[in-house]
N, C-alpha and C. Protein backbone atom coordinates (compact mmCIF):
# COMPACT_ATOMS: atom_id res chain seq x y z
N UNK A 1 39.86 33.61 -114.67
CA UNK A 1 39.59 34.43 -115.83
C UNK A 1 38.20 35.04 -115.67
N UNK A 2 38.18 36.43 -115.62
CA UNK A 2 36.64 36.84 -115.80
C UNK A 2 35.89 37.07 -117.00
N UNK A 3 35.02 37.28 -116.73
CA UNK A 3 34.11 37.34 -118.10
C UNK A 3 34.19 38.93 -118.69
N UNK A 4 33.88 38.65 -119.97
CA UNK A 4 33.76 40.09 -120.50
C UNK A 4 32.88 41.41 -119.83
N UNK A 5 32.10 40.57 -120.21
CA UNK A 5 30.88 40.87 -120.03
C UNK A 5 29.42 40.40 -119.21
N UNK A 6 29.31 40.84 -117.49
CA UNK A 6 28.44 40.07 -116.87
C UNK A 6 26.76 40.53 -117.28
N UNK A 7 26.22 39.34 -116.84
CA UNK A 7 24.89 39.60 -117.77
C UNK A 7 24.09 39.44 -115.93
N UNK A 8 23.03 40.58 -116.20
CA UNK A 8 22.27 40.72 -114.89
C UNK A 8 20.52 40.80 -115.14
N UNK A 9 20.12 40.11 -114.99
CA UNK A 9 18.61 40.52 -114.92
C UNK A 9 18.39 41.16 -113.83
N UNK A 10 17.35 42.08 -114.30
CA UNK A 10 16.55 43.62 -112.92
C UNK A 10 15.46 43.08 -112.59
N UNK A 11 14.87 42.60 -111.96
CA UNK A 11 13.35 41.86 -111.55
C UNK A 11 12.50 43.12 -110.39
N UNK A 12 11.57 43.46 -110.85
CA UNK A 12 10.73 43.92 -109.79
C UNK A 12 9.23 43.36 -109.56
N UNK A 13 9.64 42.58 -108.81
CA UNK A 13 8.51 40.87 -108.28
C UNK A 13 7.72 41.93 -107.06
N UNK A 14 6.61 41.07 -107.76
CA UNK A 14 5.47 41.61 -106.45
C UNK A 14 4.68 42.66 -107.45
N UNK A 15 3.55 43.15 -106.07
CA UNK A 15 2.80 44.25 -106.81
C UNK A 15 3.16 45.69 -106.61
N UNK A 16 4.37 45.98 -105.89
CA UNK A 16 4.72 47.25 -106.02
C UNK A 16 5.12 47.88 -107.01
N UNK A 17 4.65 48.73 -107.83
CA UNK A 17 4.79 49.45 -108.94
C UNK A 17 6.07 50.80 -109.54
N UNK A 18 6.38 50.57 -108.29
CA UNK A 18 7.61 51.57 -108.19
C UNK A 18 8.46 51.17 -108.60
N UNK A 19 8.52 51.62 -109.86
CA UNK A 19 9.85 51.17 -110.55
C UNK A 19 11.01 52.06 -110.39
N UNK A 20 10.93 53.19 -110.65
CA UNK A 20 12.29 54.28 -110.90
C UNK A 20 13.81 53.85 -110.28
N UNK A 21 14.06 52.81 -109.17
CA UNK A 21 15.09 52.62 -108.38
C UNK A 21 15.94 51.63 -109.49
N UNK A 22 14.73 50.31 -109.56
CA UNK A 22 15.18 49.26 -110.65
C UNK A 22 15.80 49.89 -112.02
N UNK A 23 14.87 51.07 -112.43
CA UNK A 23 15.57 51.55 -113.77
C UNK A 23 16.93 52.53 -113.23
N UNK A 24 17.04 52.94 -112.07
CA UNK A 24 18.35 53.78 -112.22
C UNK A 24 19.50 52.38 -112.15
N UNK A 25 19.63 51.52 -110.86
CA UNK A 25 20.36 51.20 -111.15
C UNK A 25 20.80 50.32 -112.41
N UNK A 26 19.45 49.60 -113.16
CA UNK A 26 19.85 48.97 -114.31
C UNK A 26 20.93 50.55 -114.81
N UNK A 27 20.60 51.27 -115.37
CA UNK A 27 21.22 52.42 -116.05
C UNK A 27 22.53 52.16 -115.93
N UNK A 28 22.86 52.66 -114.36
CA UNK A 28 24.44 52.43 -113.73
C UNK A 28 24.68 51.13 -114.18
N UNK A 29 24.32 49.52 -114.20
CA UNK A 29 25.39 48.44 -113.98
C UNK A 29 25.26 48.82 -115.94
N UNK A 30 24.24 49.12 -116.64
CA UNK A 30 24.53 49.18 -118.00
C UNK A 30 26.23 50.35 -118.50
N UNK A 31 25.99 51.36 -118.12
CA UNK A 31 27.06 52.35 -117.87
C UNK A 31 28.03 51.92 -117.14
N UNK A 32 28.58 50.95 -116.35
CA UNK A 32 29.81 50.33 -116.18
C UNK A 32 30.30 49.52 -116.73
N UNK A 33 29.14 48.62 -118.03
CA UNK A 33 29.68 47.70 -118.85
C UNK A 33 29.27 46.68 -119.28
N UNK A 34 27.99 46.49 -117.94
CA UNK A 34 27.21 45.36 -117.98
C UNK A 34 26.00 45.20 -118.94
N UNK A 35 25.98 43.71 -119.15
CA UNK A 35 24.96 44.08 -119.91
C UNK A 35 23.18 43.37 -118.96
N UNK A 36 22.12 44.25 -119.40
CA UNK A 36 21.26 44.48 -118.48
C UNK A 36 19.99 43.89 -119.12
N UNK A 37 19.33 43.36 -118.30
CA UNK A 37 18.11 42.82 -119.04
C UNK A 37 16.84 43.24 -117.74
N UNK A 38 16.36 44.02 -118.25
CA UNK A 38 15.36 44.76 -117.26
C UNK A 38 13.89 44.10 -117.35
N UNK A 39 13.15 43.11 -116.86
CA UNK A 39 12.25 42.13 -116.88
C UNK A 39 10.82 43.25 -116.85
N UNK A 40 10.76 44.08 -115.98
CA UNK A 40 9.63 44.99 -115.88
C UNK A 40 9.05 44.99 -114.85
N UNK A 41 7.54 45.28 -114.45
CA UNK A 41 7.21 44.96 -113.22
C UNK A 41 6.36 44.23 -113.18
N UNK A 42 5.68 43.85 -111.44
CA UNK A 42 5.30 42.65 -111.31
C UNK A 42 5.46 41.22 -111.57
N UNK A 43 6.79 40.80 -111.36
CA UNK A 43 7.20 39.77 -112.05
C UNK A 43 7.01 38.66 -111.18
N UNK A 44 7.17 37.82 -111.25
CA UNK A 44 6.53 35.82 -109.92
C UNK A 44 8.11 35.52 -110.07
N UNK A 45 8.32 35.38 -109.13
CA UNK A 45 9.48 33.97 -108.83
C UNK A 45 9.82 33.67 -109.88
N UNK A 46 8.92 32.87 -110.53
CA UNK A 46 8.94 31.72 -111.90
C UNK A 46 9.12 32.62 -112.79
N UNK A 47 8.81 33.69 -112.79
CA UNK A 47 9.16 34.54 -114.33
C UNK A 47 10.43 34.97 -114.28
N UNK A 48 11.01 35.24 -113.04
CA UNK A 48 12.36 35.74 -112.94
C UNK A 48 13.41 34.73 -112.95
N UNK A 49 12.97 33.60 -112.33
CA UNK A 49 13.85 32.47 -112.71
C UNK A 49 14.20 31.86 -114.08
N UNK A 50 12.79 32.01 -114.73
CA UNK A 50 12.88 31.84 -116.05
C UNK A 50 13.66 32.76 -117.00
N UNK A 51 13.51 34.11 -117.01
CA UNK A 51 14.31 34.58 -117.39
C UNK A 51 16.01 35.10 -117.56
N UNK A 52 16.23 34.71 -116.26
CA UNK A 52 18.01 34.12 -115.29
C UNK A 52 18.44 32.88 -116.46
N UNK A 53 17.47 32.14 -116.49
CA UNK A 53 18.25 30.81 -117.48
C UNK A 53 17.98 31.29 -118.68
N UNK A 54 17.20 31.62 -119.24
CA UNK A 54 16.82 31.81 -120.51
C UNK A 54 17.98 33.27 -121.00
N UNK A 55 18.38 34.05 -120.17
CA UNK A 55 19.07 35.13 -120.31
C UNK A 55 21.07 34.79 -120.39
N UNK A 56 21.08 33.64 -119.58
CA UNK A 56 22.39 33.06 -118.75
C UNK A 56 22.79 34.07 -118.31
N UNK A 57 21.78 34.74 -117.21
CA UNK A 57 22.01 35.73 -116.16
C UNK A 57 23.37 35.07 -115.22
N UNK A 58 24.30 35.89 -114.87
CA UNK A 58 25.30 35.54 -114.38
C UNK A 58 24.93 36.51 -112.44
N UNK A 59 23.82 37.36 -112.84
CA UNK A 59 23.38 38.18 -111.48
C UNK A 59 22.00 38.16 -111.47
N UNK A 60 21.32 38.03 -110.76
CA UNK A 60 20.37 39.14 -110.56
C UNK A 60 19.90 39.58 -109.45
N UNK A 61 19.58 40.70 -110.26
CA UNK A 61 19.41 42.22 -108.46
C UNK A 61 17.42 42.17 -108.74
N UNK A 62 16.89 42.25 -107.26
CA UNK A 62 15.55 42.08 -107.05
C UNK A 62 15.45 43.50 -106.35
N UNK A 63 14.29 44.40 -106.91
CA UNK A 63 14.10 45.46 -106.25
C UNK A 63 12.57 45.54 -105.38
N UNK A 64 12.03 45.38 -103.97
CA UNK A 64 11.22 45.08 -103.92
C UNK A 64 11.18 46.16 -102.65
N UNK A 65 10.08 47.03 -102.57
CA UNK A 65 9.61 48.21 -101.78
C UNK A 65 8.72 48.16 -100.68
N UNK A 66 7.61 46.26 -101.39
CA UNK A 66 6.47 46.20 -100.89
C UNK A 66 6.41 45.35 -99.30
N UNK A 67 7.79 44.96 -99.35
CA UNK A 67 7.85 44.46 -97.83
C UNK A 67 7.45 42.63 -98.35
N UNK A 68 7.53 42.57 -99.26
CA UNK A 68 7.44 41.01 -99.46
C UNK A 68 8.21 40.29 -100.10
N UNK A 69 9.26 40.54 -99.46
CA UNK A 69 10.70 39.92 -99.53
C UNK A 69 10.87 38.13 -99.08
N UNK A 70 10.34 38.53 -97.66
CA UNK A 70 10.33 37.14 -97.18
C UNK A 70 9.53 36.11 -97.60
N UNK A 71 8.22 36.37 -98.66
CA UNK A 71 7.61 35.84 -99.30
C UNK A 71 8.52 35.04 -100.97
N UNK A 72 8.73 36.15 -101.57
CA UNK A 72 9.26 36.18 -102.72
C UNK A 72 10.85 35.30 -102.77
N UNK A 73 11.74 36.11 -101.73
CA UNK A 73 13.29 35.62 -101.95
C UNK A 73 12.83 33.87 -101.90
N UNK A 74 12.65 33.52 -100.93
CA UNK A 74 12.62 31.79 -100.38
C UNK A 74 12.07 30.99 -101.90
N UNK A 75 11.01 31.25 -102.35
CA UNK A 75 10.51 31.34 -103.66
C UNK A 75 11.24 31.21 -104.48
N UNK A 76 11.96 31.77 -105.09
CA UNK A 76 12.75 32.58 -106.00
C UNK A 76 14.06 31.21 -105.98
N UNK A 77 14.55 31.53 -104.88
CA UNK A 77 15.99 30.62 -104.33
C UNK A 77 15.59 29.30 -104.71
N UNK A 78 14.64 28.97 -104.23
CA UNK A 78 14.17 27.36 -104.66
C UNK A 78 13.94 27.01 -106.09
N UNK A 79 13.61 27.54 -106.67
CA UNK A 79 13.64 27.42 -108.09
C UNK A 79 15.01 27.90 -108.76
N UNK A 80 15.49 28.65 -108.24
CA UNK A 80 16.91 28.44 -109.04
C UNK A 80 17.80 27.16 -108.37
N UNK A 81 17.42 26.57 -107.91
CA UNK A 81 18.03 25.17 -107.16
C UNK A 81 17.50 24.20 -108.00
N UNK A 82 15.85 24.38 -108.35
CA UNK A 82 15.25 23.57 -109.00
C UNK A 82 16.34 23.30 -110.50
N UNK A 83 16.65 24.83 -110.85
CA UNK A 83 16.66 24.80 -112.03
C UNK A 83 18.33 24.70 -112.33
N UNK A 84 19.13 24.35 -111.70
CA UNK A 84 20.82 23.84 -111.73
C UNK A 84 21.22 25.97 -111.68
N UNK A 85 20.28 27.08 -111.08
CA UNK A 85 21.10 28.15 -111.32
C UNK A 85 21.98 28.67 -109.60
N UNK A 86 22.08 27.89 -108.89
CA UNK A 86 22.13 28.45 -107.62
C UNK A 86 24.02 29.31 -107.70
N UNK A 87 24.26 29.12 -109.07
CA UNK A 87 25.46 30.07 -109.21
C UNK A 87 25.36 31.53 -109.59
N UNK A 88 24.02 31.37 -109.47
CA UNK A 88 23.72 33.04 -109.88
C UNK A 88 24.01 33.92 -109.08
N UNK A 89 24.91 35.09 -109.09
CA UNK A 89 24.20 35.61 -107.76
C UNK A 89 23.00 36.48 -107.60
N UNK A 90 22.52 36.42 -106.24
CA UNK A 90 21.37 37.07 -105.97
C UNK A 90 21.33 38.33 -105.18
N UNK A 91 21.20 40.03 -105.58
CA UNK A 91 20.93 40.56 -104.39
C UNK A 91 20.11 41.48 -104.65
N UNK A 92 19.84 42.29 -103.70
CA UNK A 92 18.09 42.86 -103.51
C UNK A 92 18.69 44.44 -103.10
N UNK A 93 17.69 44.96 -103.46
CA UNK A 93 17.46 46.23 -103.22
C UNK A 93 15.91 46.58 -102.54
N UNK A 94 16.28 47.20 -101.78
CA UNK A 94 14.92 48.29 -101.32
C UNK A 94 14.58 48.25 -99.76
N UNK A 95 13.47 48.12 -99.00
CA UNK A 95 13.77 48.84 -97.57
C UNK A 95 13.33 46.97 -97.11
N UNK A 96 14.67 46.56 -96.22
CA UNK A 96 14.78 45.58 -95.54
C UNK A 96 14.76 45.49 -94.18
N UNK A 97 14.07 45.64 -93.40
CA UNK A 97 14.25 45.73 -91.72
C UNK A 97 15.42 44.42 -91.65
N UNK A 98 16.60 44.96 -90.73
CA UNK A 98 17.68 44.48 -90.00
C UNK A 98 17.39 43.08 -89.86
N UNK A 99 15.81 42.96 -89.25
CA UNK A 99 15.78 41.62 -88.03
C UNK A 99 15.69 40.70 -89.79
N UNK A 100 15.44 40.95 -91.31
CA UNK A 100 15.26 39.85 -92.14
C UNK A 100 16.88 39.55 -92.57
N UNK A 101 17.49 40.57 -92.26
CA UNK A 101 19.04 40.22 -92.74
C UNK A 101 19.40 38.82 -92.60
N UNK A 102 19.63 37.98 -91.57
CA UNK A 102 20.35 36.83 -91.53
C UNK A 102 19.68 35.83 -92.43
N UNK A 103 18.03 35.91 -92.50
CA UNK A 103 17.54 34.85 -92.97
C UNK A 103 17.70 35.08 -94.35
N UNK A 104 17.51 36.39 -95.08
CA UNK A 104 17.81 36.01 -96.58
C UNK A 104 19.61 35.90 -96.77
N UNK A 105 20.08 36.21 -96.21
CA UNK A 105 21.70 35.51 -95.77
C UNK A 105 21.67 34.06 -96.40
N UNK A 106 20.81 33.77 -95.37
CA UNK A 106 20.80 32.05 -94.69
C UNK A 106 20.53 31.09 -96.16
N UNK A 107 19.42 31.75 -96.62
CA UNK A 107 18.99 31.21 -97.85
C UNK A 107 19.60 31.78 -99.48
N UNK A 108 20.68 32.66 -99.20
CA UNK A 108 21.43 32.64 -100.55
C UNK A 108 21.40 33.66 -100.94
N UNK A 109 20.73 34.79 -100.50
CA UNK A 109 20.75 36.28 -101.05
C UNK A 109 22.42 37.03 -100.40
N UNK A 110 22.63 36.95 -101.64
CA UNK A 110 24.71 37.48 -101.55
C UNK A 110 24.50 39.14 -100.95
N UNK A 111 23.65 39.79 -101.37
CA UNK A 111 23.50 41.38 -100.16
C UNK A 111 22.17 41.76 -100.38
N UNK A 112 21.93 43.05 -99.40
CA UNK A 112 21.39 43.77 -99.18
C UNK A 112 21.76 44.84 -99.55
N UNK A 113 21.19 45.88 -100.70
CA UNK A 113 21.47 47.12 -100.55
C UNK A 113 19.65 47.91 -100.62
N UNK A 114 20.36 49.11 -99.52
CA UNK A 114 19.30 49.90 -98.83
C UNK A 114 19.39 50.95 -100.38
N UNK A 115 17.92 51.57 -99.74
CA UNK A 115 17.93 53.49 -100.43
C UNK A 115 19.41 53.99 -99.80
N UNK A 116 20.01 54.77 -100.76
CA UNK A 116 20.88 55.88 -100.58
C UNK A 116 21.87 55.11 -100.70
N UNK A 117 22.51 53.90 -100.99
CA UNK A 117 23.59 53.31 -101.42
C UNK A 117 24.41 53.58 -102.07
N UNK A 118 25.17 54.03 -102.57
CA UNK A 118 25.92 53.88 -103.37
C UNK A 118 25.63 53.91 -104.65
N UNK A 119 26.16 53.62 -105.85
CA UNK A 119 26.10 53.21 -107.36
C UNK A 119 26.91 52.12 -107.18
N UNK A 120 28.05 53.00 -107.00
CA UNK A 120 29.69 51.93 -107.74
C UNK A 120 30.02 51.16 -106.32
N UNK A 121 28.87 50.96 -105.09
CA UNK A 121 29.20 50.37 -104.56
C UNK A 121 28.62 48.81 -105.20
N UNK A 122 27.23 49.34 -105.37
CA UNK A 122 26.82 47.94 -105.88
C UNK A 122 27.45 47.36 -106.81
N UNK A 123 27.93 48.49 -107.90
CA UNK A 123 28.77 47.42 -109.21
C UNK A 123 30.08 46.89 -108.55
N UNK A 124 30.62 47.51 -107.19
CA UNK A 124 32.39 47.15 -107.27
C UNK A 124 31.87 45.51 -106.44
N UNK A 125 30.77 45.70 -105.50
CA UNK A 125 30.35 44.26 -105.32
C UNK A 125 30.25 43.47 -106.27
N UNK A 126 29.09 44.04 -107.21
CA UNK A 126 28.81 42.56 -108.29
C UNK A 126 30.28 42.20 -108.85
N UNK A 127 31.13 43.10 -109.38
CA UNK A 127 31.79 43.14 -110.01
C UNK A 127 33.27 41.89 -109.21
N UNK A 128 33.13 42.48 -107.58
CA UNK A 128 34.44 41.68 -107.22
C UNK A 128 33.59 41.06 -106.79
N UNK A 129 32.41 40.16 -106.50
CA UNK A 129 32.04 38.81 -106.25
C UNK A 129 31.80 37.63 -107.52
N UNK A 130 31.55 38.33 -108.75
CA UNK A 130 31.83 37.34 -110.04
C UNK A 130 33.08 37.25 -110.26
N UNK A 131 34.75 38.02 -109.95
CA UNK A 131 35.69 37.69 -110.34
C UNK A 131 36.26 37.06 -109.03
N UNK A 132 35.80 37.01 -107.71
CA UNK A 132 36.40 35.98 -107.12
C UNK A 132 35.61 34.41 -107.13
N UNK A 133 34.38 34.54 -107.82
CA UNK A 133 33.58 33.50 -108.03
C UNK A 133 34.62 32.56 -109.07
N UNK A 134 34.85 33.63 -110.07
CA UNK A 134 35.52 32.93 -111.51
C UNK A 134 36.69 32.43 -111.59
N UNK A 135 37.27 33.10 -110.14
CA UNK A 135 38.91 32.53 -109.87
C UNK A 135 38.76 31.41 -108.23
N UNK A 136 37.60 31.22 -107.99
CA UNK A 136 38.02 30.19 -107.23
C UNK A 136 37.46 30.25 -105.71
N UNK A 137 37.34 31.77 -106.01
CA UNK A 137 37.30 32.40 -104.47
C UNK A 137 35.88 32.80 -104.11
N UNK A 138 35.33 32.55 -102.84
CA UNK A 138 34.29 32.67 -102.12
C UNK A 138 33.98 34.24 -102.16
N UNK A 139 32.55 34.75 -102.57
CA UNK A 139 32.14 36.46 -102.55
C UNK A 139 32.09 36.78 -101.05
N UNK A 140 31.81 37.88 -100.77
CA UNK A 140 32.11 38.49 -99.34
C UNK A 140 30.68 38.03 -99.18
């Protein structure tokens, strides 16, 4: 059975200030149905985790520009372990060199999406990895 309604926090962690990406796609997953909780910028690990439980974020998408991904994700992941959320899913947006792919893989980040992606690619992901989550089945 899926949910009505999936709930996603937008996190833009770190000191990159560039927001505009985080607010389009919040826009889009809001305009497909979802409902969106846009945290703001500069956010810590701990604020975004906090707000995942405090929200009963069922997603959240990390938009991060500044190249401190590999800092932040590992961070981030551990505290939602800390905190019983490691059912959340997790995925990221913004410019990822290839060679970090496997490792935020490794540690729980469900995708990668680059600049120039898609929209309804990202929602048909979120969208068919919470309803095969909810029926049983492993996300791509």
């Amino acid at each position: 059975m899926s949910k009505s309604r999936y709930r996603v926090v937008i996190a833009k962690p770190g000191l990159d200030g560039h927001d505009r990406g985080a607010k389009v796609i919040a826009r889009a997953l809001r305009d497909a149905g979802m409902e969106v909780i846009y945290t703001g910028l500069r956010q810590t690990p701990e604020q975004i985790a906090a707000a995942a439980l405090q929200e009963d974020a069922d997603v959240i998408g990390l938009s991060i520009l500044s190249g401190a991904h590999n800092s932040i994700c590992p961070r981030l992941m551990g505290l939602l372990r800390e905190k019983g959320l490691q059912d959340v899913l997790v995925i990221l947006g913004g410019i990822i060199p290839d060679a970090d792919l496997p490792g935020l893989k490794a540690m729980g980040v469900a995708a990668v999406f680059r600049p120039g992606t898609r929209m309804q690619e990202i929602i048909d992901f979120i969208t068919s990895s919470l309803e095969a989550k909810a029926s049983g089945l492993s996300s791509r």
